[in-house]
Structure formats: structure tokens, C-alpha cells
N, C-alpha and C. Protein backbone atom coordinates (compact mmCIF):
# COMPACT_ATOMS: atom_id res chain seq x y z
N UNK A 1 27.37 -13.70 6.53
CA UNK A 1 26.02 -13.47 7.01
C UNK A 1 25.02 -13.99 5.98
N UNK A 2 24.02 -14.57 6.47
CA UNK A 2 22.90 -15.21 5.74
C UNK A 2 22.18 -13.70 4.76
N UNK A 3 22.08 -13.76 3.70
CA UNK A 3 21.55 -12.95 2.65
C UNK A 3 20.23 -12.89 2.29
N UNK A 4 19.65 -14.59 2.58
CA UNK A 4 18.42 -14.79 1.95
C UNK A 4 17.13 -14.26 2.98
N UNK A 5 16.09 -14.24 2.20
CA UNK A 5 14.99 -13.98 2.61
C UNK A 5 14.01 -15.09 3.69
N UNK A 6 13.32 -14.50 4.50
CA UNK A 6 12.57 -15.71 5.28
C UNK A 6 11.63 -15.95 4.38
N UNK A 7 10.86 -17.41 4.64
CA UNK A 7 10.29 -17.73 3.61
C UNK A 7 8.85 -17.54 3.98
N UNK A 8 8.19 -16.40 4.95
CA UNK A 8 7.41 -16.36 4.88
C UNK A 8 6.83 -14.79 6.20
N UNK A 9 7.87 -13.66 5.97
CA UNK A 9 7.43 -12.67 6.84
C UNK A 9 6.10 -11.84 6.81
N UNK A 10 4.81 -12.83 7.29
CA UNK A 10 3.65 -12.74 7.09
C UNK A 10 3.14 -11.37 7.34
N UNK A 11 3.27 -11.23 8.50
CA UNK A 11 3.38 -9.50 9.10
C UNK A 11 4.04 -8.90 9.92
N UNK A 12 3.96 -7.57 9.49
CA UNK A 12 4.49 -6.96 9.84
C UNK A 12 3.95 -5.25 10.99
N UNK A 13 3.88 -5.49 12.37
CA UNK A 13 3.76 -4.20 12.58
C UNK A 13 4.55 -2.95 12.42
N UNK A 14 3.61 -1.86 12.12
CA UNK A 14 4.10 -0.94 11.65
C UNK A 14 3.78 0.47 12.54
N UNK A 15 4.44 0.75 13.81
CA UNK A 15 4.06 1.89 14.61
C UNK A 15 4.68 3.21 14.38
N UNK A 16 3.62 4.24 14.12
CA UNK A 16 4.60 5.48 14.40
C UNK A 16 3.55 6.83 15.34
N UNK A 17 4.64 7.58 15.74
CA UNK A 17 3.95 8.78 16.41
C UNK A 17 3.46 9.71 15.38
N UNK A 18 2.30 10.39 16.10
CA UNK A 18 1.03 10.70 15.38
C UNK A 18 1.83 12.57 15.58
N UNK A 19 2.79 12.75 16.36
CA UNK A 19 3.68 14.18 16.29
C UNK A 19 4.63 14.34 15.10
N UNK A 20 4.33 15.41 14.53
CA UNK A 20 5.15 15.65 12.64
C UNK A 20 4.78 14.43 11.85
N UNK A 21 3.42 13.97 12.16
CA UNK A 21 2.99 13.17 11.48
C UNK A 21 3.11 13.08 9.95
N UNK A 22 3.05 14.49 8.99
CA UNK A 22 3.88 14.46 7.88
C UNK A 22 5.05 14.10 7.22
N UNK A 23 5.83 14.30 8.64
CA UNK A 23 7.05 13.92 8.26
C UNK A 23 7.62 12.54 8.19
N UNK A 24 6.91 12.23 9.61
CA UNK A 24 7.08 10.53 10.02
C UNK A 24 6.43 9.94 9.42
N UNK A 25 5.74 10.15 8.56
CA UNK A 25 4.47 9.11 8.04
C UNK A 25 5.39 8.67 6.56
N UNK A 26 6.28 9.74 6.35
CA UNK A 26 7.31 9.09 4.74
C UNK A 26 8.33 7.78 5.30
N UNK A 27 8.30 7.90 6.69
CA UNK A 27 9.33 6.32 6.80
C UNK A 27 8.33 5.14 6.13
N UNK A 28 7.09 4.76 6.54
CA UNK A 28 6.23 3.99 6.26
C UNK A 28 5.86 3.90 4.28
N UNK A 29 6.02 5.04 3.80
CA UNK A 29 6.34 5.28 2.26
C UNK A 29 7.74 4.44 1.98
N UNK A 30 8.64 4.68 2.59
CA UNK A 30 9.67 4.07 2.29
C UNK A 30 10.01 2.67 2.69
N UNK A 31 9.51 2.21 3.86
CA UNK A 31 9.10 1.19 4.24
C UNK A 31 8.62 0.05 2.82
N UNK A 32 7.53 0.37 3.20
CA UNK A 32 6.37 -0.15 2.04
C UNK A 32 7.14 -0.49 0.40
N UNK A 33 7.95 0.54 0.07
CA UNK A 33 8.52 0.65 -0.87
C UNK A 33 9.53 -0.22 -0.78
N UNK A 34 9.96 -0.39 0.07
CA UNK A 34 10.98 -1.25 0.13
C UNK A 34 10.97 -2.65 0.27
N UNK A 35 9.78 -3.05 1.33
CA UNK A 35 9.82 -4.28 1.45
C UNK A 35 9.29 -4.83 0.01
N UNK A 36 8.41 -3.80 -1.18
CA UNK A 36 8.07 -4.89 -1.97
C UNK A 36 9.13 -5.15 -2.97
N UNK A 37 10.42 -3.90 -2.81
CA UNK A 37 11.42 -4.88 -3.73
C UNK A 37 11.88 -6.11 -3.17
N UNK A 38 12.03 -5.92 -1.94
CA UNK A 38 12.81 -7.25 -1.11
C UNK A 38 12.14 -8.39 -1.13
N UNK A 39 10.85 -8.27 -1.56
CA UNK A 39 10.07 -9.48 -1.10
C UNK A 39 8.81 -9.02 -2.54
N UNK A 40 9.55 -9.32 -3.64
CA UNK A 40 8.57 -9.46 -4.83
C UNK A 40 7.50 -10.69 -5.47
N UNK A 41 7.84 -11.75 -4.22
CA UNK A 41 7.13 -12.88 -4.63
C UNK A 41 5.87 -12.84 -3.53
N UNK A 42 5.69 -12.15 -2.65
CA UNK A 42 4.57 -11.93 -2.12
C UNK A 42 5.30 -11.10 -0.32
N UNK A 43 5.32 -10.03 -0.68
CA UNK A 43 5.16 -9.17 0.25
C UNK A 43 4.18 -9.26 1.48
N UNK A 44 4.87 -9.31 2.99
CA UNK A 44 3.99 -9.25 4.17
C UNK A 44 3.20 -8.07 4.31
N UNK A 45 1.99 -8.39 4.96
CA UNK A 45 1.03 -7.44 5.21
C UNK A 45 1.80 -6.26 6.39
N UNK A 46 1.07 -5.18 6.80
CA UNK A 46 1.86 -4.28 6.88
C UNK A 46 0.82 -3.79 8.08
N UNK A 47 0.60 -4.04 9.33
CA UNK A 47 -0.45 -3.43 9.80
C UNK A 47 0.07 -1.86 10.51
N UNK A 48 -0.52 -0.81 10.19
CA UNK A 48 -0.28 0.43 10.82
C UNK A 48 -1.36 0.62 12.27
N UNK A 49 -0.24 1.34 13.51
CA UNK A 49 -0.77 1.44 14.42
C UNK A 49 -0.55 3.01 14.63
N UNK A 50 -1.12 4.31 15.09
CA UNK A 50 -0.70 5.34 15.44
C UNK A 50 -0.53 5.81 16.90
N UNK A 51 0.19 5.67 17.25
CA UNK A 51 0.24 6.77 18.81
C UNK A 51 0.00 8.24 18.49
N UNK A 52 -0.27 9.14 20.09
CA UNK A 52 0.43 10.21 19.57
C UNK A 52 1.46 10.42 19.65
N UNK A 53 2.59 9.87 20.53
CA UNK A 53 3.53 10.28 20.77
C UNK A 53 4.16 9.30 20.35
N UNK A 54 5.96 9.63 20.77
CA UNK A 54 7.29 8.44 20.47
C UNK A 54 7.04 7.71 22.16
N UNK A 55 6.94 8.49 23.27
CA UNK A 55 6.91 7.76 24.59
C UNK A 55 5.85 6.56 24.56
N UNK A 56 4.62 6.32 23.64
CA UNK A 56 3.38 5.71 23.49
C UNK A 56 3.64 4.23 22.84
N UNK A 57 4.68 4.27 22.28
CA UNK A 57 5.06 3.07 21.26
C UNK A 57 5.78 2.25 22.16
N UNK A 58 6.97 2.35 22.87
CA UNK A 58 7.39 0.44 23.65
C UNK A 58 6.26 -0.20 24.11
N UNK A 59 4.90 0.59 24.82
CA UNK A 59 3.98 -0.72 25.22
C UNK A 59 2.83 -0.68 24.68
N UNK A 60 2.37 -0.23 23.13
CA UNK A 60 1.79 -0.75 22.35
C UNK A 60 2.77 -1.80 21.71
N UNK A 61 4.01 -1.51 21.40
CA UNK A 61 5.13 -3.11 20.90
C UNK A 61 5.29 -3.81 21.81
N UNK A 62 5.04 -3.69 22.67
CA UNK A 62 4.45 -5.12 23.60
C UNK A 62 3.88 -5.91 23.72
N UNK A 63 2.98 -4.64 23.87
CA UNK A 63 1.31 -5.64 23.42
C UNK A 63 1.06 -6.42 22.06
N UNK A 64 1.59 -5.69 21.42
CA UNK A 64 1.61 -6.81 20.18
C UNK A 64 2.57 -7.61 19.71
N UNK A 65 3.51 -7.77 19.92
CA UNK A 65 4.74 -8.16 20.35
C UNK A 65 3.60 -9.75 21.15
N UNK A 66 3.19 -9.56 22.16
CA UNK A 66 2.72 -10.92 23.14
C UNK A 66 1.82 -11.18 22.39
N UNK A 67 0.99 -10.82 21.63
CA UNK A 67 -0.21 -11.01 21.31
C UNK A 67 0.30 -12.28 19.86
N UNK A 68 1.46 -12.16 19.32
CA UNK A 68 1.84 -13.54 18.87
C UNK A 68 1.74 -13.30 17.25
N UNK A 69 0.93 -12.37 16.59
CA UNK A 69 0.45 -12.62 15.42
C UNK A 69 1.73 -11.56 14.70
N UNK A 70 2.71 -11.31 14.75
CA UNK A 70 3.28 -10.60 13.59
C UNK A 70 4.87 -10.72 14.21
N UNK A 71 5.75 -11.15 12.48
CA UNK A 71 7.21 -11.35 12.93
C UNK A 71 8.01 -10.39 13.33
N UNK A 72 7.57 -9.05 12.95
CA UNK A 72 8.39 -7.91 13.56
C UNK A 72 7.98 -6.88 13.42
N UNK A 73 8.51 -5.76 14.20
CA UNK A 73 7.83 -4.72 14.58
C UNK A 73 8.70 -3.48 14.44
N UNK A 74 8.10 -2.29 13.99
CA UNK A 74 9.07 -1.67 13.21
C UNK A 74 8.30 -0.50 14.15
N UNK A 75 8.99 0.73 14.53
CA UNK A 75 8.88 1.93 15.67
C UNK A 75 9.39 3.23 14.98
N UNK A 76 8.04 4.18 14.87
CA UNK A 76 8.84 5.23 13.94
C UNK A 76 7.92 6.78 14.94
N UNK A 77 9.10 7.72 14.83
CA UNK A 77 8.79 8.52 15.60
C UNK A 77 10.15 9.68 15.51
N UNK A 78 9.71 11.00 15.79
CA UNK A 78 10.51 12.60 15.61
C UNK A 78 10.43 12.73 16.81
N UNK A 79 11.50 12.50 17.51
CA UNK A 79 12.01 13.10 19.24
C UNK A 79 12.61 14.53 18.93
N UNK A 80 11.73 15.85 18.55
CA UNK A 80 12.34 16.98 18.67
C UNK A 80 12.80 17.67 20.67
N UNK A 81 13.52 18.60 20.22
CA UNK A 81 14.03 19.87 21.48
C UNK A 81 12.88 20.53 21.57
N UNK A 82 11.58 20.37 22.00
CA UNK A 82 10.49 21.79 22.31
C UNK A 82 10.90 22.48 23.31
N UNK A 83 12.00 22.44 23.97
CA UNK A 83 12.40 23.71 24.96
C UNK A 83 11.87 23.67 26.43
N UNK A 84 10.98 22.36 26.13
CA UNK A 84 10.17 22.08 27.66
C UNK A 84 10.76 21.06 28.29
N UNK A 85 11.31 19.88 28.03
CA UNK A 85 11.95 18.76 28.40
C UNK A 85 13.06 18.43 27.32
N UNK A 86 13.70 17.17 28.17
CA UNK A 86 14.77 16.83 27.51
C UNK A 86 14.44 15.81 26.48
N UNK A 87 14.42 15.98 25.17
CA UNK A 87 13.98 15.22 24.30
C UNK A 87 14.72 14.01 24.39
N UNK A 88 16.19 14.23 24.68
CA UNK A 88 17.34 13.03 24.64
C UNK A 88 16.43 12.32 25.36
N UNK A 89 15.99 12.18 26.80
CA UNK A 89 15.30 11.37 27.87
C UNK A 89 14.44 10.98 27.25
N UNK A 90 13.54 11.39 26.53
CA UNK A 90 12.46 10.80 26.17
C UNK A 90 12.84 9.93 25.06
N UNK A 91 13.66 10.04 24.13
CA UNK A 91 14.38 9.17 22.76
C UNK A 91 15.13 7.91 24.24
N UNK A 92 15.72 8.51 24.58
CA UNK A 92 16.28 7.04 25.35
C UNK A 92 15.43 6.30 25.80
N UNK A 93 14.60 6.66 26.82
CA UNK A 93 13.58 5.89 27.36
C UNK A 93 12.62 5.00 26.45
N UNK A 94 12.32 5.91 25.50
CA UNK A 94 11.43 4.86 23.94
C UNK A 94 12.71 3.84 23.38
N UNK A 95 13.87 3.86 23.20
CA UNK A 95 14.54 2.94 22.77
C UNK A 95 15.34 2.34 23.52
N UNK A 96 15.18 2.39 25.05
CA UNK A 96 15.54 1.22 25.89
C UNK A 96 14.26 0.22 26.06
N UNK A 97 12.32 1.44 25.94
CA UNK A 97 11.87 0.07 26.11
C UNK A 97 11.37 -0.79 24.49
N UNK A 98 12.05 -0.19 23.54
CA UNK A 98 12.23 -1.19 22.29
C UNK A 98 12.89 -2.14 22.31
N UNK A 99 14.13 -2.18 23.11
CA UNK A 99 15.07 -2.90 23.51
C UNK A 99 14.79 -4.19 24.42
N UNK A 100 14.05 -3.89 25.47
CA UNK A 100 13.48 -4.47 26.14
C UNK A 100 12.04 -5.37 25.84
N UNK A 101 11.27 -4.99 24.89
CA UNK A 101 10.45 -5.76 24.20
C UNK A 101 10.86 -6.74 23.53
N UNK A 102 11.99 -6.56 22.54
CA UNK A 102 12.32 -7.48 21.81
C UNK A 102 12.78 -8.53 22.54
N UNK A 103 14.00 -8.20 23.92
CA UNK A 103 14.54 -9.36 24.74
C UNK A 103 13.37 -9.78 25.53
N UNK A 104 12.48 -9.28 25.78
CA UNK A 104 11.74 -9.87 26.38
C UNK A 104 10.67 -10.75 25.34
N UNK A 105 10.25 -10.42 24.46
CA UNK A 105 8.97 -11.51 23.84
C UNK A 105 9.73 -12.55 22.66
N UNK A 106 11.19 -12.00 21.77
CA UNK A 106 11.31 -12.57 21.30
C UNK A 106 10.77 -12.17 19.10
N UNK A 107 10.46 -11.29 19.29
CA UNK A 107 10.29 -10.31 18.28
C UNK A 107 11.08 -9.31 18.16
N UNK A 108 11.50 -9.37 17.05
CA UNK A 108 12.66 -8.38 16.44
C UNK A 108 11.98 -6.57 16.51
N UNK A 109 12.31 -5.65 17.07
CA UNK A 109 11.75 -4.53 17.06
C UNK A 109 12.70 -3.60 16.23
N UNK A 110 12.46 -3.12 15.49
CA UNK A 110 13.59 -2.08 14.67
C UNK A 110 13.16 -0.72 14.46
N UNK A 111 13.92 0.07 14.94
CA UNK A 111 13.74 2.00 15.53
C UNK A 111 13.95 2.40 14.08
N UNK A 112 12.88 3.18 14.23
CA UNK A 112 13.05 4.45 13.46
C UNK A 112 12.90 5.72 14.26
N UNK A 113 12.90 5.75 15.44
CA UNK A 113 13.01 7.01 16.02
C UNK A 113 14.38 7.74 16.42
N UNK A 114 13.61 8.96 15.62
CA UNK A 114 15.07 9.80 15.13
C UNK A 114 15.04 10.95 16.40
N UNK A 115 16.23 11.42 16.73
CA UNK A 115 16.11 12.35 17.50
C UNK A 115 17.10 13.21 16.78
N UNK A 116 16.88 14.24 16.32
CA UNK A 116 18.33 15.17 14.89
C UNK A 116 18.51 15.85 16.54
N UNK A 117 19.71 16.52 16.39
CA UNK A 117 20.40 17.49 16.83
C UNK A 117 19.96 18.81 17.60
N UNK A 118 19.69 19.03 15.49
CA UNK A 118 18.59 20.16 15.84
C UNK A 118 17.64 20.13 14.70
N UNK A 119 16.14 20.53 15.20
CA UNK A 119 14.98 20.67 14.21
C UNK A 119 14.35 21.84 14.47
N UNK A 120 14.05 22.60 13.34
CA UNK A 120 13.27 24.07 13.46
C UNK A 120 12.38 24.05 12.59
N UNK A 121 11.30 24.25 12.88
CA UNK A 121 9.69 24.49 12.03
C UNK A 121 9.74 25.79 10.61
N UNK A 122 11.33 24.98 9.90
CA UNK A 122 10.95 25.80 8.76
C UNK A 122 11.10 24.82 6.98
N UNK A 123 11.35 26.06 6.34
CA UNK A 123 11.02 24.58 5.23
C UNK A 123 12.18 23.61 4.86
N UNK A 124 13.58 24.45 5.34
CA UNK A 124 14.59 23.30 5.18
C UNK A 124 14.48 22.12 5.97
N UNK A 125 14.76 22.27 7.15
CA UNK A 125 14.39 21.50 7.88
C UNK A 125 13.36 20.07 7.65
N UNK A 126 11.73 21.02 7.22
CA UNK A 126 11.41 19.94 7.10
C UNK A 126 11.38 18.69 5.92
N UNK A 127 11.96 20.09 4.85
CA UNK A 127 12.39 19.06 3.42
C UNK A 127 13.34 17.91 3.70
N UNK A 128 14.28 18.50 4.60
CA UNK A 128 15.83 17.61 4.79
C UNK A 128 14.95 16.01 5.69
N UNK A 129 14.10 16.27 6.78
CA UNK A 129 13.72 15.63 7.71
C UNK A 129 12.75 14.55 6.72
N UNK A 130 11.63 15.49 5.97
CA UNK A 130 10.58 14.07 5.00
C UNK A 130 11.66 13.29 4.66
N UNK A 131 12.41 13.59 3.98
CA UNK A 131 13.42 13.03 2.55
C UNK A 131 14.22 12.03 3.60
N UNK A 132 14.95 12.19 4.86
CA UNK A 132 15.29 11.57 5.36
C UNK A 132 14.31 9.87 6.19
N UNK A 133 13.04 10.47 6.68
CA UNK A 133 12.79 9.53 6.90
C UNK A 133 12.31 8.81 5.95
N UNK A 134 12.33 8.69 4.49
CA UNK A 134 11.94 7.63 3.56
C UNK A 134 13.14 6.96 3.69
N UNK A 135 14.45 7.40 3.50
CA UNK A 135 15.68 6.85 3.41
C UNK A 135 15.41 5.97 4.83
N UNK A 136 15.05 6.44 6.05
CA UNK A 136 14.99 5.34 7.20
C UNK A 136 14.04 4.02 7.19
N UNK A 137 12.84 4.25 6.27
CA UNK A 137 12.06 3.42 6.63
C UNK A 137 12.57 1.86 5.40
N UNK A 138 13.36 2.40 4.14
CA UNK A 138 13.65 1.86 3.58
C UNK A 138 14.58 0.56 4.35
N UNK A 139 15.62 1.70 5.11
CA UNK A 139 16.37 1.07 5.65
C UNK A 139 16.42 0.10 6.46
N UNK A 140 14.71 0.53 7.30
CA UNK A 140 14.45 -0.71 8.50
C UNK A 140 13.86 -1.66 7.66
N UNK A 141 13.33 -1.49 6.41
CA UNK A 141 12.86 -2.98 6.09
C UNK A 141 13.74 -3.74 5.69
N UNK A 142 15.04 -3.11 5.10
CA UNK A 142 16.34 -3.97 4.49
C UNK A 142 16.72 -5.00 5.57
N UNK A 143 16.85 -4.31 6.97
CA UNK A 143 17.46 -4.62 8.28
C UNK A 143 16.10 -5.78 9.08
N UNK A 144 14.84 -5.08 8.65
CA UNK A 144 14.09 -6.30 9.42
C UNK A 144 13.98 -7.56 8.32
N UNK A 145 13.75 -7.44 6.80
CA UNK A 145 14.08 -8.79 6.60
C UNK A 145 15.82 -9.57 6.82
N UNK A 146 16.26 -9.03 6.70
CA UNK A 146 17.68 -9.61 6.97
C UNK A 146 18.04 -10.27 8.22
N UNK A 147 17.33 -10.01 9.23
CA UNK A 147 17.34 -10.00 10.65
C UNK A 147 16.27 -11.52 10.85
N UNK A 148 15.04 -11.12 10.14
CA UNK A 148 14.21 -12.57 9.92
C UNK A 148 14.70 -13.69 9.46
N UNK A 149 15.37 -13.09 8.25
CA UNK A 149 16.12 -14.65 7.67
C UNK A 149 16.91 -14.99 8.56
N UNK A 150 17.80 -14.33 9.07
CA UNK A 150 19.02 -14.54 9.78
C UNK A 150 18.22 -15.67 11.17
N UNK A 151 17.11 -15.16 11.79
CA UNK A 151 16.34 -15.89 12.95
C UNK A 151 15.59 -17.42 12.10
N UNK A 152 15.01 -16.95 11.12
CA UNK A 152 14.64 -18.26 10.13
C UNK A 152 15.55 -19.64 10.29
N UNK A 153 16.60 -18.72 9.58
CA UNK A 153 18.42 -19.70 9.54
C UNK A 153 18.66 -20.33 10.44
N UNK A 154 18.39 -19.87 11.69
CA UNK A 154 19.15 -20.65 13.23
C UNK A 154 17.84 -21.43 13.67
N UNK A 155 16.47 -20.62 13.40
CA UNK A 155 15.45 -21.63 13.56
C UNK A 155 15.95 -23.32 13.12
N UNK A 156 15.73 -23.25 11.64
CA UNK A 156 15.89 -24.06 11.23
C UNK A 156 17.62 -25.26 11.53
N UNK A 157 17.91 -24.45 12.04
CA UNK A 157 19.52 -25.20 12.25
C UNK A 157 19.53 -26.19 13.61
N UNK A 158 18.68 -25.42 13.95
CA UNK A 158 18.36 -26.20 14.75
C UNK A 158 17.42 -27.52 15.19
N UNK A 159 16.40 -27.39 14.42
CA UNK A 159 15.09 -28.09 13.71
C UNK A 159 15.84 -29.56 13.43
């Protein structure tokens, strides 16, 4: 697998739900953190968009997604159990239409929406949950530049 970096991942959208916004807002910490080790010779801009919700994000990544100006798009969001609906449905439905954005425009979309098991409004929980989503957001930037180069690579192979 291609290792190297694209030589120029200008921007980057950056969506997350505006629900446990404390919590979700540390993927984007980790994010951030990450892409500038990966990319120490000049790091892509980073534009943040907020929904309120995780259901709100496939067609704002659409819309920007068509709109042409940024190489990839990164989706961050806490699909808890509130006891009123099925959270699973709603986590599926947001990451089939992530799925579907990307095959459709051609922009790499990469999830950070987590749906745990189980989540309860106390302090383990939410210690375990911050701490985790830094570890995710890190992770999607490892995975979205790797994913760029990798599209860079075949660009060019073709060229």
C-alpha cells in the first residue's frame, strides 16, 4: 500500500453533531492534532461545520462534497439509546448516507460516528467516551490522508 502523503490535501471538511457536543468536539482535537504530525510541511485547512444532530450530516456532506472545494470530508457524531427510538436506525441511516455521498460525488467521506453499546450520563462514561473520541479523530486523519495519497497515486498513474 502506498504510504506517502498527497502532495497537496488543501482542505479539509470537518462535520460534527452539535448533541454531547463536549464530547464530540475532542475528535476534532484529535483530528487537528493529528493531521499536523502527518502533514508537518504545511497542514490543510480544516473547515468546521456544526449540525445539531448525527441524522443532519450525509446532506450537509453532500452539499459540500458537490460544491467541489475540499478533498475530504470527515463526519463526527454520538448516536446514543435515549429510550425513544432506535439509535442503531439512526447510526445506520447517517452511515449509509456517508456511504452514498462518497460513491456518489467522488470525495472520500470518513465516520466518526460512534454508536457505544451503552452510554449513561455519568462521569465514567463520559471520561471513557471524551478520551475515546480524540483516539477517533486521530484516527480518521491517519485514514483520510492515507486514502488521499492512495487516490493521488492512481490519479497520477494514470495521467
Amino acid at each position: 500500500m502506498n504510504q506517502s502523503k498527497p502532495s497537496s490535501p488543501s482542505r479539509i471538511a470537518f462535520i460534527r453533531a452539535n448533541w454531547h457536543a463536549d464530547i464530540v468536539s475532542r475528535a476534532l482535537d484529535g483530528f487537528k492534532t493529528e493531521i499536523e504530525v502527518l502533514c508537518p510541511q504545511g497542514a490543510p485547512s480544516i473547515d468546521v461545520h456544526v449540525v445539531p444532530g448525527a441524522y443532519e450530516i450525509p446532506l450537509l456532506a453532500q452539499k459540500i462534497a458537490r460544491a467541489g472545494q475540499h478533498t475530504a470530508i470527515v463526519a463526527c457524531a454520538l448516536v446514543v439509546d435515549g429510550g425513544i427510538y432506535r439509535h442503531d436506525f439512526v447510526a445506520g441511516a447517517v452511515i449509509d448516507g456517508l456511504m452514498r455521498v462518497q460513491l456518489d460525488t467522488d470525495v472520500p467521506v470518513f465516520s466518526v460516528v460512534l454508536t457505544p453499546k451503552d452510554f449513561h450520563e455519568h462521569s465514567t462514561h463520559r471520561e471513557f467516551f471524551t478520551n475515546h473520541f480524540v483516539g477517533k479523530g486521530a484516527e480518521a486523519a491517519r485514514a483520510c490522508i492515507q486514502t488521499l495519497a492512495a487516490h493521488e497515486a492512481l490519479s497520477s498513474s494514470h495521467a
